[in-house]
N, C-alpha and C. Protein backbone atom coordinates (compact mmCIF):
# COMPACT_ATOMS: atom_id res chain seq x y z
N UNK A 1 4.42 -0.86 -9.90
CA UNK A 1 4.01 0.04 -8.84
C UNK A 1 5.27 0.50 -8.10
N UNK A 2 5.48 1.79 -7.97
CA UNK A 2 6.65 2.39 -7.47
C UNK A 2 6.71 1.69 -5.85
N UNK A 3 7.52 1.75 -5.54
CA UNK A 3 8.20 1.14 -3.84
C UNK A 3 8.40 2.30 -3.28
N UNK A 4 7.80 2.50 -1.82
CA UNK A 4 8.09 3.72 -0.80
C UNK A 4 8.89 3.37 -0.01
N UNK A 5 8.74 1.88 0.11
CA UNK A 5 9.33 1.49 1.45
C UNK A 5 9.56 0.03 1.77
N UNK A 6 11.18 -0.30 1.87
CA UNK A 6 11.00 -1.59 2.18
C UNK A 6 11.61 -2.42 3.28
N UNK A 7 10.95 -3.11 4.87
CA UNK A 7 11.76 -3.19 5.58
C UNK A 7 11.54 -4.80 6.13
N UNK A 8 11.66 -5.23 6.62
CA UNK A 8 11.64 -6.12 7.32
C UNK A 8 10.89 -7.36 6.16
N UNK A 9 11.07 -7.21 5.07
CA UNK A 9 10.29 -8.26 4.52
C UNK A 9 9.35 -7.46 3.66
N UNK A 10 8.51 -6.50 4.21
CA UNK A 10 6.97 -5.67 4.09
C UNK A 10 7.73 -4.54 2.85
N UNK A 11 6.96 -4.52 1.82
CA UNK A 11 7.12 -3.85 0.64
C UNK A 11 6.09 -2.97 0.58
N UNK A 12 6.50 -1.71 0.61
CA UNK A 12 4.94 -0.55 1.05
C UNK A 12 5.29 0.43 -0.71
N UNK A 13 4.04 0.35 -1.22
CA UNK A 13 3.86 0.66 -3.07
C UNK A 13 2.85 1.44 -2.65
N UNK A 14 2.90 2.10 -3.71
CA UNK A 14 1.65 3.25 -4.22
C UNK A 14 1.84 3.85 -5.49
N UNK A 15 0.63 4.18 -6.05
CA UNK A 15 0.82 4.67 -7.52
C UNK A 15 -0.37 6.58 -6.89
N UNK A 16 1.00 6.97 -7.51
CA UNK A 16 0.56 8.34 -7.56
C UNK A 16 -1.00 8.88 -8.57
N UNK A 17 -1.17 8.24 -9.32
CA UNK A 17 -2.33 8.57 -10.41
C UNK A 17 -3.50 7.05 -9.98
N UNK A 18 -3.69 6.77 -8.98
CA UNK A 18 -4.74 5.43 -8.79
C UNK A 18 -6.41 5.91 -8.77
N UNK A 19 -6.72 4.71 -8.58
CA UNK A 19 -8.38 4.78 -8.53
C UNK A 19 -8.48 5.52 -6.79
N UNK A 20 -9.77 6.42 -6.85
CA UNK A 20 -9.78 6.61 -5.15
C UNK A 20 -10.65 5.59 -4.57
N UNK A 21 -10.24 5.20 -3.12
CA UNK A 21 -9.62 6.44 -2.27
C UNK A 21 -8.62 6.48 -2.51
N UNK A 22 -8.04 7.55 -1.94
CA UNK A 22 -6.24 7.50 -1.92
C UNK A 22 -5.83 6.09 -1.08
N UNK A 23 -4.96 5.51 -1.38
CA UNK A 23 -4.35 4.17 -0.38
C UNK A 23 -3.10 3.57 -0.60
N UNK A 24 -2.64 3.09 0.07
CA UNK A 24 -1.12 2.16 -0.76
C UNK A 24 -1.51 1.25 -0.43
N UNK A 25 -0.72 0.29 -0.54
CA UNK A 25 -0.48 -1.15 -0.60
C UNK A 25 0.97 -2.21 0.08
N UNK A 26 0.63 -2.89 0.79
CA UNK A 26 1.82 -3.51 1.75
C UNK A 26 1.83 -5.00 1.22
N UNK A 27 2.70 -5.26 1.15
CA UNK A 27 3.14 -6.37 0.37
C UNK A 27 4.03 -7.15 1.37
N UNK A 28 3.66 -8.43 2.04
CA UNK A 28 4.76 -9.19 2.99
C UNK A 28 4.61 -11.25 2.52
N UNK A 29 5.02 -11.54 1.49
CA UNK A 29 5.46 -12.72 0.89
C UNK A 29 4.02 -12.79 -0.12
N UNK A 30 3.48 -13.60 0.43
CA UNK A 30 1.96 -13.54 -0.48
C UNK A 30 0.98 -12.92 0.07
N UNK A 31 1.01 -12.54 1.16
CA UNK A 31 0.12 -11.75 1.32
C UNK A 31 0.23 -9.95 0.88
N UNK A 32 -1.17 -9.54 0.76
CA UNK A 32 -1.21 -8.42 0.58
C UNK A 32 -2.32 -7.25 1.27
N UNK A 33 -1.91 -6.35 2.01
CA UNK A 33 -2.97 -5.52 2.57
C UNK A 33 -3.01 -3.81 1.92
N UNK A 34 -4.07 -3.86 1.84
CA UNK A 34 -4.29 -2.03 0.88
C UNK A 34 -5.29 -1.23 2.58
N UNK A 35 -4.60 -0.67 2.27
CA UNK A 35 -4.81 0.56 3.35
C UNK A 35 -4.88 2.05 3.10
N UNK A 36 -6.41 2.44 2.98
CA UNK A 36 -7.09 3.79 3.18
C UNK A 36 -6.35 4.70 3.89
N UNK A 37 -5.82 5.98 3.06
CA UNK A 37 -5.36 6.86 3.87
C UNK A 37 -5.99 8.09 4.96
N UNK A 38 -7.35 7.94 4.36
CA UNK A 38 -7.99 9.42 4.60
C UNK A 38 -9.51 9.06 4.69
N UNK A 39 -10.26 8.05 5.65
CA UNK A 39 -9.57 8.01 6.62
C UNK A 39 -8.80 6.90 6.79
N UNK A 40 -7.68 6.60 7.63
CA UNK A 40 -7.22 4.96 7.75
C UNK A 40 -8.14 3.75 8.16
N UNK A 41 -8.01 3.26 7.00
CA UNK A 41 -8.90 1.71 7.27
C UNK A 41 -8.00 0.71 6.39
N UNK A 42 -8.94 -0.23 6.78
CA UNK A 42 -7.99 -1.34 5.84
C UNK A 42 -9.39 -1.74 4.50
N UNK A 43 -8.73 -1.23 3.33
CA UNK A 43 -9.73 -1.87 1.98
C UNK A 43 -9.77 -3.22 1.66
């Protein structure tokens, strides 16, 4: 999964061709949170 963004630890991915909704994905050690873009929620 491509990387948008990586700062403090938190690894922010998204795949351009995914299942909908549209969302990325945040990545901070083992945890992981996917987050709805449109509207923002957390999946």
């Amino acid at each position: 999964m491509p990387v948008i963004s990586l700062f403090y630890g938190i690894i922010i991915r998204m795949f351009y061709n995914d299942h909908a909704p549209p969302h990325f994905h945040a990545l901070y050690g083992e945890y992981e949170l996917i987050v709805g873009i449109s509207p923002i929620t957390i999946i």
